[in-house]
Protein backbone atom coordinates (compact mmCIF):
# COMPACT_ATOMS: atom_id res chain seq x y z
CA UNK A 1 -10.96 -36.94 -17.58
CA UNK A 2 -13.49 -34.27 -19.08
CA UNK A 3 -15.12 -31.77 -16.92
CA UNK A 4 -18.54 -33.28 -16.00
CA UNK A 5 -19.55 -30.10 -14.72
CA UNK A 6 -19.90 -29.09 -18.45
CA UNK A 7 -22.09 -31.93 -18.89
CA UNK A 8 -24.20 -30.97 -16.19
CA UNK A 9 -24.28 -27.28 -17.49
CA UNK A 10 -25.49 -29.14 -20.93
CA UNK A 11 -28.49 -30.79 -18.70
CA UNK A 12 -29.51 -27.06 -17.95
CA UNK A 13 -28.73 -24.53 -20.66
CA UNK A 14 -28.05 -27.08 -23.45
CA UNK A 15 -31.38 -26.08 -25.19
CA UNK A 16 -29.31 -22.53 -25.73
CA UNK A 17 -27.39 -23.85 -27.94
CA UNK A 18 -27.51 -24.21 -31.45
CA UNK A 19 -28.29 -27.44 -32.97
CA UNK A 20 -24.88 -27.94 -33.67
CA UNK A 21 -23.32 -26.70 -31.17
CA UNK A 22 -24.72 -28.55 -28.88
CA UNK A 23 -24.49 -32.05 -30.51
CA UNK A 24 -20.43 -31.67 -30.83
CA UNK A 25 -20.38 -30.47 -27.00
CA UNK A 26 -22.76 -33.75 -26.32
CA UNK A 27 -20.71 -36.08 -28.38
CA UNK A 28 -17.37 -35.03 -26.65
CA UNK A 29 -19.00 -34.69 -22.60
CA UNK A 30 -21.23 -36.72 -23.10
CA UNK A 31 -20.79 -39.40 -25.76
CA UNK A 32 -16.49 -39.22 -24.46
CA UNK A 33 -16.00 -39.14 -28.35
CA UNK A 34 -12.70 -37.25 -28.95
CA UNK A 35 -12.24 -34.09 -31.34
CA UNK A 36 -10.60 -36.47 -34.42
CA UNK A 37 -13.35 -38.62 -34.20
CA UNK A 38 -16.30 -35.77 -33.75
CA UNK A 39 -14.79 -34.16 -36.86
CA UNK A 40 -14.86 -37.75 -39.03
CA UNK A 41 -18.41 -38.28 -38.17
CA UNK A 42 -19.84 -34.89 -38.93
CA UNK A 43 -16.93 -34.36 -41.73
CA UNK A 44 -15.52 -31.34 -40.56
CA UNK A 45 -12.17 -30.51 -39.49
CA UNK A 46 -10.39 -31.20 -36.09
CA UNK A 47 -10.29 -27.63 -35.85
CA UNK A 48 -13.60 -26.68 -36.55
CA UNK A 49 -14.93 -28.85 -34.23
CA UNK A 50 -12.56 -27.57 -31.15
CA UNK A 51 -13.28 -24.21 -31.76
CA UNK A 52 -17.13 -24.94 -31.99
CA UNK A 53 -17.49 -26.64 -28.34
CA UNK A 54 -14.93 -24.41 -26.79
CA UNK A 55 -17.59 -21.52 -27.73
CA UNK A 56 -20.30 -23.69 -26.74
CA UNK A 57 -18.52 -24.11 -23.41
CA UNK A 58 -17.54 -20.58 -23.41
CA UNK A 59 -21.61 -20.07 -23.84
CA UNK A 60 -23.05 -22.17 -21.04
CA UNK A 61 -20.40 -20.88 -18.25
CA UNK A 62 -21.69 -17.45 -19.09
CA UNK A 63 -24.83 -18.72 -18.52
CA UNK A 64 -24.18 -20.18 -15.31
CA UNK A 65 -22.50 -17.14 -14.47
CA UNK A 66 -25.66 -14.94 -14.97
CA UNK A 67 -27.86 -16.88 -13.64
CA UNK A 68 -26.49 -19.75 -11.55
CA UNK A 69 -29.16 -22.44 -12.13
CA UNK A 70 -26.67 -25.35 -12.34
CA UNK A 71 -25.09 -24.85 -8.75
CA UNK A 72 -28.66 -24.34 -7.31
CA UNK A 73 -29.74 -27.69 -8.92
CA UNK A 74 -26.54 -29.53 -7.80
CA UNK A 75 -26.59 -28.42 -4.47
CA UNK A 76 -30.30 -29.65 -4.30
CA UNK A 77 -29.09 -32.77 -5.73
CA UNK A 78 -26.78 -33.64 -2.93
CA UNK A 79 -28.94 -32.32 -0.23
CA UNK A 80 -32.08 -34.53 -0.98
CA UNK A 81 -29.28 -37.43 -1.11
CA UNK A 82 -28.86 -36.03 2.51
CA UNK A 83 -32.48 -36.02 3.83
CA UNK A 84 -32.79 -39.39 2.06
CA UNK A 85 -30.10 -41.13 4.52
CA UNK A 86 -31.72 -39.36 7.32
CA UNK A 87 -29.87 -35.74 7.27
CA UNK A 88 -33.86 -34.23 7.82
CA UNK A 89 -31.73 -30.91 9.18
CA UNK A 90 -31.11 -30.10 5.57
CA UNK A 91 -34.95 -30.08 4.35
CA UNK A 92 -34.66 -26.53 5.50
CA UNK A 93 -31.88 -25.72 2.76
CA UNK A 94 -33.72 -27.27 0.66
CA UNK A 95 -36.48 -25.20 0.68
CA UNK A 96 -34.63 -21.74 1.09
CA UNK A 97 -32.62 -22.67 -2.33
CA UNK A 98 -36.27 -23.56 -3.87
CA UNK A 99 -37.48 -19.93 -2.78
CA UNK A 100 -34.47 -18.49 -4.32
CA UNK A 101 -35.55 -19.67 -7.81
């Protein structure tokens, strides 16, 4: 299975990325297209395409790394699932992550 947390670094620092770049990195998170087929479509080789999203990928975890946006916005994520079933301790979370932006 591929690492959906590099899809969800795509949702956030995806616009980073070259065109390119981040096309082949959507087509194989997001699109589950694999390498051979990536590199028929675009008509490049296997190769060229690996080595393009592992930079990509390479990219958007030091990204993350810097500046930690992604975790923030997943944590928020599963806390407002919280308050929504009733968890209304966690509002308070909430709101100290949303200060820290």
């Amino acid at each position: 299975m591929k690492d959906l947390y590099v899809s969800a670094l795509l949702d956030v620092y995806g616009s980073f990325l070259s065109e390119k770049q981040k096309a082949l990195t959507e087509y194989y998170y997001n699109d589950d297209l694999s390498l051979s087929e990536i590199a028929e479509n675009e008509g490049i080789t296997r190769q060229g395409v690996n080595d393009l999203i592992k930079r990509a990928v390479t990219q958007l975890k030091g990204w993350e790394e810097k500046c930690g946006l992604c975790e923030k916005i997943l944590k928020l994520k599963e806390l407002a699932a919280r308050v929504k079933e009733g968890d209304s301790g966690k509002t308070e979370e909430i709101l100290d992550i949303i200060e820290d932006l």
